[in-house]
Every structure is written in C-alpha cells, then in structure tokens.
PDB file of N, CA and C in Angstrom:
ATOM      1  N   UNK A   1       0.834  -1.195   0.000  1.00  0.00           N
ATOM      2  CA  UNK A   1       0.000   0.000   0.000  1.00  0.00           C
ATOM      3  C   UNK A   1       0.875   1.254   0.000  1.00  0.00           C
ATOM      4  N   UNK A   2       0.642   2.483  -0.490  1.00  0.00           N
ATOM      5  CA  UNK A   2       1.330   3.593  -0.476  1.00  0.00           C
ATOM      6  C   UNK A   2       1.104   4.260   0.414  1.00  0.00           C
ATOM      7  N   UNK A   3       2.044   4.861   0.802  1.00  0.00           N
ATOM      8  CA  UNK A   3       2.585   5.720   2.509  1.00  0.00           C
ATOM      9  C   UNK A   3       2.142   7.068   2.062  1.00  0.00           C
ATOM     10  N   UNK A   4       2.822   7.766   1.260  1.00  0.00           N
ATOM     11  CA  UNK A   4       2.961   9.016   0.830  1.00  0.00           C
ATOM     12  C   UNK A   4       2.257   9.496  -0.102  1.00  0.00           C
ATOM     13  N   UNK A   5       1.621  10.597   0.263  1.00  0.00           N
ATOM     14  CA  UNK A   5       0.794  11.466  -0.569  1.00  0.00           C
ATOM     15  C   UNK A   5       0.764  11.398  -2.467  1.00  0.00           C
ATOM     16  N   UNK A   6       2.336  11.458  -2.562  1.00  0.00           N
ATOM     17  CA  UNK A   6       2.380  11.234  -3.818  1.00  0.00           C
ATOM     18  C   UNK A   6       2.616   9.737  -4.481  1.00  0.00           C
ATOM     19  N   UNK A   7       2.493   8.900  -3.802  1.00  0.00           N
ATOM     20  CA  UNK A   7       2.672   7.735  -4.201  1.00  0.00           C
ATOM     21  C   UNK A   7       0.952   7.222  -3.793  1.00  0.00           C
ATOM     22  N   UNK A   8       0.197   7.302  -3.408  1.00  0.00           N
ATOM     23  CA  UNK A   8      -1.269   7.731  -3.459  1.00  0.00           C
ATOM     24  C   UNK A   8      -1.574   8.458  -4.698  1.00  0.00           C
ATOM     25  N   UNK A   9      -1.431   9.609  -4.835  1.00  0.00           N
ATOM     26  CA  UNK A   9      -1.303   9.947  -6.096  1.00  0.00           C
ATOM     27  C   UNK A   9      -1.048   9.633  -7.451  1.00  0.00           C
ATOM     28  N   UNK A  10      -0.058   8.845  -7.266  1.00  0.00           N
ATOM     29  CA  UNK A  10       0.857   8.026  -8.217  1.00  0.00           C
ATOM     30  C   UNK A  10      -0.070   6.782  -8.499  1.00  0.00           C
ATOM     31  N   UNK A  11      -0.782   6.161  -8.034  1.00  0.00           N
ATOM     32  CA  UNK A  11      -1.589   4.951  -7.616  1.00  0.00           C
ATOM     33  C   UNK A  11      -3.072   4.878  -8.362  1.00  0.00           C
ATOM     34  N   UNK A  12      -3.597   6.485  -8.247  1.00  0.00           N
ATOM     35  CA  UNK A  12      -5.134   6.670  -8.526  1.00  0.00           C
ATOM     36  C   UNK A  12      -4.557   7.288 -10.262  1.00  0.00           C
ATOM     37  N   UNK A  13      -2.795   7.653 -10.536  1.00  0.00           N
ATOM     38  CA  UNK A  13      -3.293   8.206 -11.776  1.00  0.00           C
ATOM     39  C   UNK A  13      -2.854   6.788 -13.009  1.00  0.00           C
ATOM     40  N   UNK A  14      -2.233   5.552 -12.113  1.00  0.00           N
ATOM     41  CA  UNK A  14      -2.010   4.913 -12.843  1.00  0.00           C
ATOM     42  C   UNK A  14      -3.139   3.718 -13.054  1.00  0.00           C
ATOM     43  N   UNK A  15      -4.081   4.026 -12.406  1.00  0.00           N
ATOM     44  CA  UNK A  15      -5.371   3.180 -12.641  1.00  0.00           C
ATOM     45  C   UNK A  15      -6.163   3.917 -13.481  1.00  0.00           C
ATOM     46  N   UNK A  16      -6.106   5.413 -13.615  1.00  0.00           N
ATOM     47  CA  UNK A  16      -7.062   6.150 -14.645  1.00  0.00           C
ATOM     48  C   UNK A  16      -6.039   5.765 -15.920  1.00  0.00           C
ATOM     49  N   UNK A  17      -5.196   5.802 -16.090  1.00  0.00           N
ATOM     50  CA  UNK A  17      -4.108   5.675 -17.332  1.00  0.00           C
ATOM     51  C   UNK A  17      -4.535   4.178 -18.134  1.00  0.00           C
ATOM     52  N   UNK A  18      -4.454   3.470 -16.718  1.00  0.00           N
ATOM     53  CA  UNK A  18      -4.409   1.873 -17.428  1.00  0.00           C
ATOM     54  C   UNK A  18      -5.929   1.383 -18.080  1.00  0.00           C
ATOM     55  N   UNK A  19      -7.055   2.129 -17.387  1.00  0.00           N
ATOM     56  CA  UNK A  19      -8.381   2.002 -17.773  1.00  0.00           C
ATOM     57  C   UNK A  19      -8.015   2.652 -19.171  1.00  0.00           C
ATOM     58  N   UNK A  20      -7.690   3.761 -19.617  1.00  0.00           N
ATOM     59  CA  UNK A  20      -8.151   4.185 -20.576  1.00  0.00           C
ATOM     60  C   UNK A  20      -7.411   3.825 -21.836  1.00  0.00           C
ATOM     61  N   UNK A  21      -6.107   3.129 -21.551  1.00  0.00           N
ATOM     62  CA  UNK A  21      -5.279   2.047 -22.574  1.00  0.00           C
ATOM     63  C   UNK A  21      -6.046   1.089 -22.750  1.00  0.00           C
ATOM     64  N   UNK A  22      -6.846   0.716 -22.165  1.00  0.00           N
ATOM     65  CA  UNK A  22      -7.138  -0.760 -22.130  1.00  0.00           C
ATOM     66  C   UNK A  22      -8.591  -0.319 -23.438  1.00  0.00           C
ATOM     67  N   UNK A  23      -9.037   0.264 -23.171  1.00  0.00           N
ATOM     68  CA  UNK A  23     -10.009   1.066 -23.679  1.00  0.00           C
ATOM     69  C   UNK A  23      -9.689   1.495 -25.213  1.00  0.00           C
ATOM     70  N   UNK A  24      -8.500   2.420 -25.349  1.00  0.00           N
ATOM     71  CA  UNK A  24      -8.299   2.166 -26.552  1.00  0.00           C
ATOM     72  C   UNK A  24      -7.477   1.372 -27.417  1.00  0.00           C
ATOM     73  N   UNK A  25      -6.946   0.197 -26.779  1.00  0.00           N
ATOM     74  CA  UNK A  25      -6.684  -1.249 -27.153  1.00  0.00           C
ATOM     75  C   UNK A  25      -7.635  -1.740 -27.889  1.00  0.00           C
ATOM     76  N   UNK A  26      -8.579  -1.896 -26.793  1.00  0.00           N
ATOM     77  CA  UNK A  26     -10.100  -2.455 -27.282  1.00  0.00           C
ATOM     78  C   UNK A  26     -10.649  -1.754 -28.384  1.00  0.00           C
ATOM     79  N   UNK A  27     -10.451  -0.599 -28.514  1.00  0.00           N
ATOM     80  CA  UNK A  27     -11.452  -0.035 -29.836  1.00  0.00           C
ATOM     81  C   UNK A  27     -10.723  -0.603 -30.765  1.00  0.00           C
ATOM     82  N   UNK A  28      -9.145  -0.456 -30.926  1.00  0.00           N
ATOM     83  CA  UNK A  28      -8.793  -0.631 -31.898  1.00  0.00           C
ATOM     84  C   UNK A  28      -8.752  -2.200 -32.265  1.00  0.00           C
ATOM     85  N   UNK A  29      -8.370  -3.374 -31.957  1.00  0.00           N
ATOM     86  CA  UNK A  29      -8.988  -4.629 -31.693  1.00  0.00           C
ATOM     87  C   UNK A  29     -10.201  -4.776 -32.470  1.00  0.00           C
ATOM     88  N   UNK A  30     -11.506  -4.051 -31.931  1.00  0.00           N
ATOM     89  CA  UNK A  30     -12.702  -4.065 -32.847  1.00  0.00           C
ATOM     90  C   UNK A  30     -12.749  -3.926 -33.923  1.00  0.00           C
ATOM     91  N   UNK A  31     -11.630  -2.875 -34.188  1.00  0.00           N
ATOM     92  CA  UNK A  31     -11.882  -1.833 -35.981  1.00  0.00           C
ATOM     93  C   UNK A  31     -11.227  -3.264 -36.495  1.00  0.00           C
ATOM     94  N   UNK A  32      -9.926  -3.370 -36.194  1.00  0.00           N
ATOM     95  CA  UNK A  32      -9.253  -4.095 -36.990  1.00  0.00           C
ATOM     96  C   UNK A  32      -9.953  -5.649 -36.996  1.00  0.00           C
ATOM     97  N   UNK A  33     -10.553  -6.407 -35.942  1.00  0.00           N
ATOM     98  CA  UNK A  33     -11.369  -7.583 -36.427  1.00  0.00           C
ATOM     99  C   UNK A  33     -12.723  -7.648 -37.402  1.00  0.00           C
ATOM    100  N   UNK A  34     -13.273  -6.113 -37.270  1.00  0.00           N
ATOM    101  CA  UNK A  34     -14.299  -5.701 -38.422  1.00  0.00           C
ATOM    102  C   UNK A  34     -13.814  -5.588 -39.629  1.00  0.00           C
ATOM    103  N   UNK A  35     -12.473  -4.822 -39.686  1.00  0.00           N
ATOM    104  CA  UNK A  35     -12.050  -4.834 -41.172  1.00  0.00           C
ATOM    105  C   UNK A  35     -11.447  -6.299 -41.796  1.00  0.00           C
ATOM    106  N   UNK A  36     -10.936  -7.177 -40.771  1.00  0.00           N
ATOM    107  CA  UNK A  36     -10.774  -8.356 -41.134  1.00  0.00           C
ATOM    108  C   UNK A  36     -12.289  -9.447 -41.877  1.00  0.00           C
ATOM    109  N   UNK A  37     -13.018  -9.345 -40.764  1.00  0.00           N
ATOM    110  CA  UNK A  37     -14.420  -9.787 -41.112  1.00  0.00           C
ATOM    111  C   UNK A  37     -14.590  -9.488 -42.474  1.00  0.00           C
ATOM    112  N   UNK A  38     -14.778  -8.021 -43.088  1.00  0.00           N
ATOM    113  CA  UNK A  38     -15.582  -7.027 -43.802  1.00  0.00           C
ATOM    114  C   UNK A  38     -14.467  -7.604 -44.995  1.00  0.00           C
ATOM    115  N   UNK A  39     -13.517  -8.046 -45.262  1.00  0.00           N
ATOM    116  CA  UNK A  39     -11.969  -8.232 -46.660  1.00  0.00           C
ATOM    117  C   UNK A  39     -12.260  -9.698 -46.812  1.00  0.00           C
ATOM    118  N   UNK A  40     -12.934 -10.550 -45.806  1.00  0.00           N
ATOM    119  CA  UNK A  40     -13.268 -11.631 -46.137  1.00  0.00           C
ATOM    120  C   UNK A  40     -14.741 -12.087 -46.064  1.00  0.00           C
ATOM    121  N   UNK A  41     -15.318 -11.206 -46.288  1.00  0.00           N
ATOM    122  CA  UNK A  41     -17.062 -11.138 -47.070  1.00  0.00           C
ATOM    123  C   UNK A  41     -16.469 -10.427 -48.443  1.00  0.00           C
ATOM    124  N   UNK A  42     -15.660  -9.934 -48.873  1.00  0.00           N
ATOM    125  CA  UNK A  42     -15.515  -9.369 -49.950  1.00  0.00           C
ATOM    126  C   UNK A  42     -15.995  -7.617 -50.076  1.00  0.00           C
ATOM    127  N   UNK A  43     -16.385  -7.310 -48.958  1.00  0.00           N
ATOM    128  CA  UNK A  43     -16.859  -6.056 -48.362  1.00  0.00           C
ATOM    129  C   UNK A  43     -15.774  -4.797 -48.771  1.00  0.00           C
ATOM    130  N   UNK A  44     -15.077  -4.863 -49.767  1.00  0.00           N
ATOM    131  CA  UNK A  44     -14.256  -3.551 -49.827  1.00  0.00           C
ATOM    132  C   UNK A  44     -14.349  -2.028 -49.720  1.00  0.00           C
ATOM    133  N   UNK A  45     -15.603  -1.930 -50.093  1.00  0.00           N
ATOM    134  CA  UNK A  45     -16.194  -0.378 -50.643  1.00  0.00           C
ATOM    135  C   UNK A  45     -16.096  -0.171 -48.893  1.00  0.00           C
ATOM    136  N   UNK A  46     -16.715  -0.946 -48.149  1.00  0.00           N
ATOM    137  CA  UNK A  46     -17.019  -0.898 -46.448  1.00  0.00           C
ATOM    138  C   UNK A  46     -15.508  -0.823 -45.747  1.00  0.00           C
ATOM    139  N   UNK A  47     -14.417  -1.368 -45.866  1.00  0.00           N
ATOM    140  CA  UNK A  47     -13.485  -1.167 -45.075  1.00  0.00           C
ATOM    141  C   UNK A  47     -12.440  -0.304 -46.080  1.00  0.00           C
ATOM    142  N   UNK A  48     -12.508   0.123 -47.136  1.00  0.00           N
ATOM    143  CA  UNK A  48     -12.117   1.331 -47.704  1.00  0.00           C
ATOM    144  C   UNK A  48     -12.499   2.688 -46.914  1.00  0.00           C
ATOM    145  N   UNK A  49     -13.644   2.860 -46.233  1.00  0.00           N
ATOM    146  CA  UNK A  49     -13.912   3.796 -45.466  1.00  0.00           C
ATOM    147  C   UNK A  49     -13.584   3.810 -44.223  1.00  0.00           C
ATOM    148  N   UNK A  50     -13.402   2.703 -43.603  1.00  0.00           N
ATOM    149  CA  UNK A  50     -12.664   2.831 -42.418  1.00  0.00           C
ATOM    150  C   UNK A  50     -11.776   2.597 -42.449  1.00  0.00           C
ATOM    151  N   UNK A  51     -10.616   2.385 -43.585  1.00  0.00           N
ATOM    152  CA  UNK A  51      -8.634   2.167 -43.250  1.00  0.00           C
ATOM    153  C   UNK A  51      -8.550   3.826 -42.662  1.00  0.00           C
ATOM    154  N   UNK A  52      -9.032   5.067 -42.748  1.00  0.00           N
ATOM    155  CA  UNK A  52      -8.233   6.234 -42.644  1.00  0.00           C
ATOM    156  C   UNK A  52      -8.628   6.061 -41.214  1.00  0.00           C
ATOM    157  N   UNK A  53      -9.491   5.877 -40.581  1.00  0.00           N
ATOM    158  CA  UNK A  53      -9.983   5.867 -39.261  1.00  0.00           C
ATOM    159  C   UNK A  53      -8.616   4.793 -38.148  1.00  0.00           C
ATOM    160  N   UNK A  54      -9.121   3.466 -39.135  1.00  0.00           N
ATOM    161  CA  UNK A  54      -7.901   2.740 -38.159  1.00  0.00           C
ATOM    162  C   UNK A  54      -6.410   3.280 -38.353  1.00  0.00           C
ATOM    163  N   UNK A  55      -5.707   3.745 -39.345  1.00  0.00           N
ATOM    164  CA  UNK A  55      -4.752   4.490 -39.842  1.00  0.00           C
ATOM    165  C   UNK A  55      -4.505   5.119 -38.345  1.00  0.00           C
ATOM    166  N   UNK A  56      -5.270   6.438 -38.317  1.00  0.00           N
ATOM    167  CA  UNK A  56      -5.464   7.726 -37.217  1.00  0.00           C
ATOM    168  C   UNK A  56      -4.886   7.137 -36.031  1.00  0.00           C
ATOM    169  N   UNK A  57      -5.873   5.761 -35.582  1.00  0.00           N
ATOM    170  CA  UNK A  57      -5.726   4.905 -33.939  1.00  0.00           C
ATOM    171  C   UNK A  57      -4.871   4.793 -33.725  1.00  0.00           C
ATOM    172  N   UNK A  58      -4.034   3.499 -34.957  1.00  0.00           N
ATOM    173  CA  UNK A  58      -2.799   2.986 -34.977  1.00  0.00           C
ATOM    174  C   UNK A  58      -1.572   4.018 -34.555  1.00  0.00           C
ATOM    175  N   UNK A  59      -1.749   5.278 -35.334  1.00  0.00           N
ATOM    176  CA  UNK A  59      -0.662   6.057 -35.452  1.00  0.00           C
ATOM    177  C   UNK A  59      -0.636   6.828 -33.822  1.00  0.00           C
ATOM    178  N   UNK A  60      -1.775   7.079 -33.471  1.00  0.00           N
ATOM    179  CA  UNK A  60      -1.671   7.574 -32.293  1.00  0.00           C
ATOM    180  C   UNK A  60      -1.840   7.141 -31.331  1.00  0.00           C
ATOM    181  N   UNK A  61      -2.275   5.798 -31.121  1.00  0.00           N
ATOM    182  CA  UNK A  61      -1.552   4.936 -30.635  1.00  0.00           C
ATOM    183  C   UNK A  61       0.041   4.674 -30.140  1.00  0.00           C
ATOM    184  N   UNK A  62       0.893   4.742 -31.410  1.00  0.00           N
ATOM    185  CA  UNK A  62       2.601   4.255 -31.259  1.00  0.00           C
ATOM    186  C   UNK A  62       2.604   5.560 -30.816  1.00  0.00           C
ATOM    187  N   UNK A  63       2.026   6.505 -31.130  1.00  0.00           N
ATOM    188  CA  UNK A  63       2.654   7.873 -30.425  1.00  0.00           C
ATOM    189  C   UNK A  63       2.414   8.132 -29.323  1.00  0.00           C
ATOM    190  N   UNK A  64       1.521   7.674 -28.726  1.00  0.00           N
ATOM    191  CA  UNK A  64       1.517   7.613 -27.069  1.00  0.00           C
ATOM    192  C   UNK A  64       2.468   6.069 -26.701  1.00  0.00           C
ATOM    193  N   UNK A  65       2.589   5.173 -26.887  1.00  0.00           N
ATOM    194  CA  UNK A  65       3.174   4.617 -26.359  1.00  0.00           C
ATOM    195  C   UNK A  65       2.617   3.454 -25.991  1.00  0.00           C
ATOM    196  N   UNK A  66       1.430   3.239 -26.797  1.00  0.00           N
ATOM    197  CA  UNK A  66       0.582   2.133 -26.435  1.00  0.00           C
ATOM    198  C   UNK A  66       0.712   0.786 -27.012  1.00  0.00           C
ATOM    199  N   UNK A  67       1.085   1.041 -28.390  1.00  0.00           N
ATOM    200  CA  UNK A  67       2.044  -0.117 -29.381  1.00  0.00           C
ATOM    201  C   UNK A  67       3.094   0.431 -29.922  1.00  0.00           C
ATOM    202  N   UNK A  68       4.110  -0.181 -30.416  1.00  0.00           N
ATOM    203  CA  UNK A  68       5.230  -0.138 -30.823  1.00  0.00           C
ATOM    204  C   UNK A  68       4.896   0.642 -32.421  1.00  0.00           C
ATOM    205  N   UNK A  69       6.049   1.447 -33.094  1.00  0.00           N
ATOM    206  CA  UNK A  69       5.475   2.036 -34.371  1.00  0.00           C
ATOM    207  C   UNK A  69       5.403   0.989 -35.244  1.00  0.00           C
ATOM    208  N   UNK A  70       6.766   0.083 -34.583  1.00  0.00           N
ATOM    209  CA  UNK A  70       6.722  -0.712 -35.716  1.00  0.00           C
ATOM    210  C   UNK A  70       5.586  -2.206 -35.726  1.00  0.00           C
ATOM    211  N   UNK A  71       4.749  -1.954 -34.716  1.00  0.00           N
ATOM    212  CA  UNK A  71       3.719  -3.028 -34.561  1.00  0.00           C
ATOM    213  C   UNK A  71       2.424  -2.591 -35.506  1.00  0.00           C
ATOM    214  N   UNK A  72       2.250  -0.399 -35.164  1.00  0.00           N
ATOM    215  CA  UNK A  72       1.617  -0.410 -36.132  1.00  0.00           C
ATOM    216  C   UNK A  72       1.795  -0.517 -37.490  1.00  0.00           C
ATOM    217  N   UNK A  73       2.781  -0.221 -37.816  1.00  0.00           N
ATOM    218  CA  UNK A  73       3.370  -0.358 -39.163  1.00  0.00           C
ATOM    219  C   UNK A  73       3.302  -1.336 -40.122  1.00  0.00           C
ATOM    220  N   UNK A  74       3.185  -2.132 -39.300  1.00  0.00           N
ATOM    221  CA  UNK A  74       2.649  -4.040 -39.726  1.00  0.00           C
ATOM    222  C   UNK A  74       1.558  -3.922 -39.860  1.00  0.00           C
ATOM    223  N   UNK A  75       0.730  -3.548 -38.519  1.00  0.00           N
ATOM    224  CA  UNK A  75      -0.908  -3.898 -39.054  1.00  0.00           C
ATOM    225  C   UNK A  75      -1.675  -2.671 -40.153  1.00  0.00           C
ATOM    226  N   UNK A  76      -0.909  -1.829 -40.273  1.00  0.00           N
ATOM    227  CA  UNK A  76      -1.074  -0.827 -41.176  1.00  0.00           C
ATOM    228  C   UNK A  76      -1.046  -1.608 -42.680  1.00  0.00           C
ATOM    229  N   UNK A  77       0.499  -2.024 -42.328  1.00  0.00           N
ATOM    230  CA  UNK A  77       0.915  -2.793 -44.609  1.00  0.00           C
ATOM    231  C   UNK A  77      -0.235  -3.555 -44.396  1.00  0.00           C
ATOM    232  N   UNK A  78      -0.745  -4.396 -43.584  1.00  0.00           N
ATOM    233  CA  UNK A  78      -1.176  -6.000 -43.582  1.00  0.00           C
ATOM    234  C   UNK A  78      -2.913  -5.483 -44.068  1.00  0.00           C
ATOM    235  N   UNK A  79      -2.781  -4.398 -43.340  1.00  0.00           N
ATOM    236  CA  UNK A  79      -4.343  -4.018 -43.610  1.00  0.00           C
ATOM    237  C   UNK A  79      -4.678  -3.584 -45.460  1.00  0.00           C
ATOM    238  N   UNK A  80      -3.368  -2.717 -45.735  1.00  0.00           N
ATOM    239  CA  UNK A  80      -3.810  -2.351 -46.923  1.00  0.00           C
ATOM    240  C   UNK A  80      -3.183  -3.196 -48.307  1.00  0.00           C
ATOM    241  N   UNK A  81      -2.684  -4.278 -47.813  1.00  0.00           N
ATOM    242  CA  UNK A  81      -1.837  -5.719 -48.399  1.00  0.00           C
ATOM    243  C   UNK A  81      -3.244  -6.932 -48.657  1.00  0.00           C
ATOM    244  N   UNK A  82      -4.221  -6.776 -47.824  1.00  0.00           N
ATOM    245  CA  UNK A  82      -5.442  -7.605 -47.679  1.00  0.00           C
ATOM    246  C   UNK A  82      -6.440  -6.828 -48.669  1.00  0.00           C
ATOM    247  N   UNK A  83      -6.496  -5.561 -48.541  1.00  0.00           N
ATOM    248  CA  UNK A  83      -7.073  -4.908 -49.200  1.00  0.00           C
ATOM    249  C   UNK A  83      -6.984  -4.856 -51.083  1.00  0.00           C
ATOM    250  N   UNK A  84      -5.764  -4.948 -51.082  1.00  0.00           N
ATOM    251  CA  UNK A  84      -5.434  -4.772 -52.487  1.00  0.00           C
ATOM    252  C   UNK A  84      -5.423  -6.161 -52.792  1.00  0.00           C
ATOM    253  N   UNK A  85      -5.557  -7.603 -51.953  1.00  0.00           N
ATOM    254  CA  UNK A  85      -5.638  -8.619 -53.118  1.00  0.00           C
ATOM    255  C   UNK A  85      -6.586  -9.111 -52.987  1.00  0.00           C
ATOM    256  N   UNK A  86      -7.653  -8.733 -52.399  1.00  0.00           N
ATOM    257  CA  UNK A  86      -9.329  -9.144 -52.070  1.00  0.00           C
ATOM    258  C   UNK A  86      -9.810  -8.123 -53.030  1.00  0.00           C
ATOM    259  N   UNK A  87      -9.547  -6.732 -53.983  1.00  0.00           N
ATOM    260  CA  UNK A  87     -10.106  -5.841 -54.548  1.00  0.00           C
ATOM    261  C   UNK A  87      -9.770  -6.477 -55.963  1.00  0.00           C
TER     262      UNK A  87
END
C-alpha cells in the first residue's frame, strides 16, 4: 500500500491511465477484427472507409506509447496488403 501522498497519487493516476489504454486497445482490436471480417465477405467499398480511421488509432496509438510504431506499421501494410488482393 502507499505511505505518501504522492505515491497515493501516483496509484489513482495509474489506474485512470491503465483504464483508458485498455479502452483504446479495445477499440482498436474491434476496428481491426471488423475490417478483417468485412476483406473476407468481400466487403471492400465498407473497409475502404474505415482504413483512414484505423490508420489515425494505430498512429496515435505508437505515439503515445501504447504499441510499438513498428507493430503499427505491420498492421497498417497487412491491412492495406489484404485490401489490395481481395479488390
């Protein structure tokens, strides 16, 4: 348990932090198993409109520190690598 004011502190801001990673983990998780779903129904016109959206997550994402750039960078090619041989 924490003694000190700021380690109390330290405690309540790393549970608001970790809720809200987890959070946008999860969104992004969704987009990207929808656009997976949506490339294998043959659905292109539909996840053509959402690559710029998951694009945005991904990127700001690695820029906070939530995935690696180069993790998005992968699911970035992979997304628009699926795209171009299902079109």
């Amino acid at each position: 348990m924490p003694i000190t004011k700021s380690a109390k502190k330290s405690v309540r801001q790393s549970l608001k932090r970790k809720s809200r990673n987890i959070g946008k983990k999860r969104k992004l998780k969704d987009l990207l198993k929808k656009v997976k779903s949506l490339t294998s129904e043959k659905k292109i016109k539909e996840v053509k409109l959402l690559v710029p959206q998951i694009y945005k997550l991904l990127d700001k994402a690695a820029k906070k520190g939530l995935i690696k750039k180069n993790t998005a960078d992968r699911k970035k090619s992979r997304i628009t690598k699926s795209i171009n041989k299902n079109s």
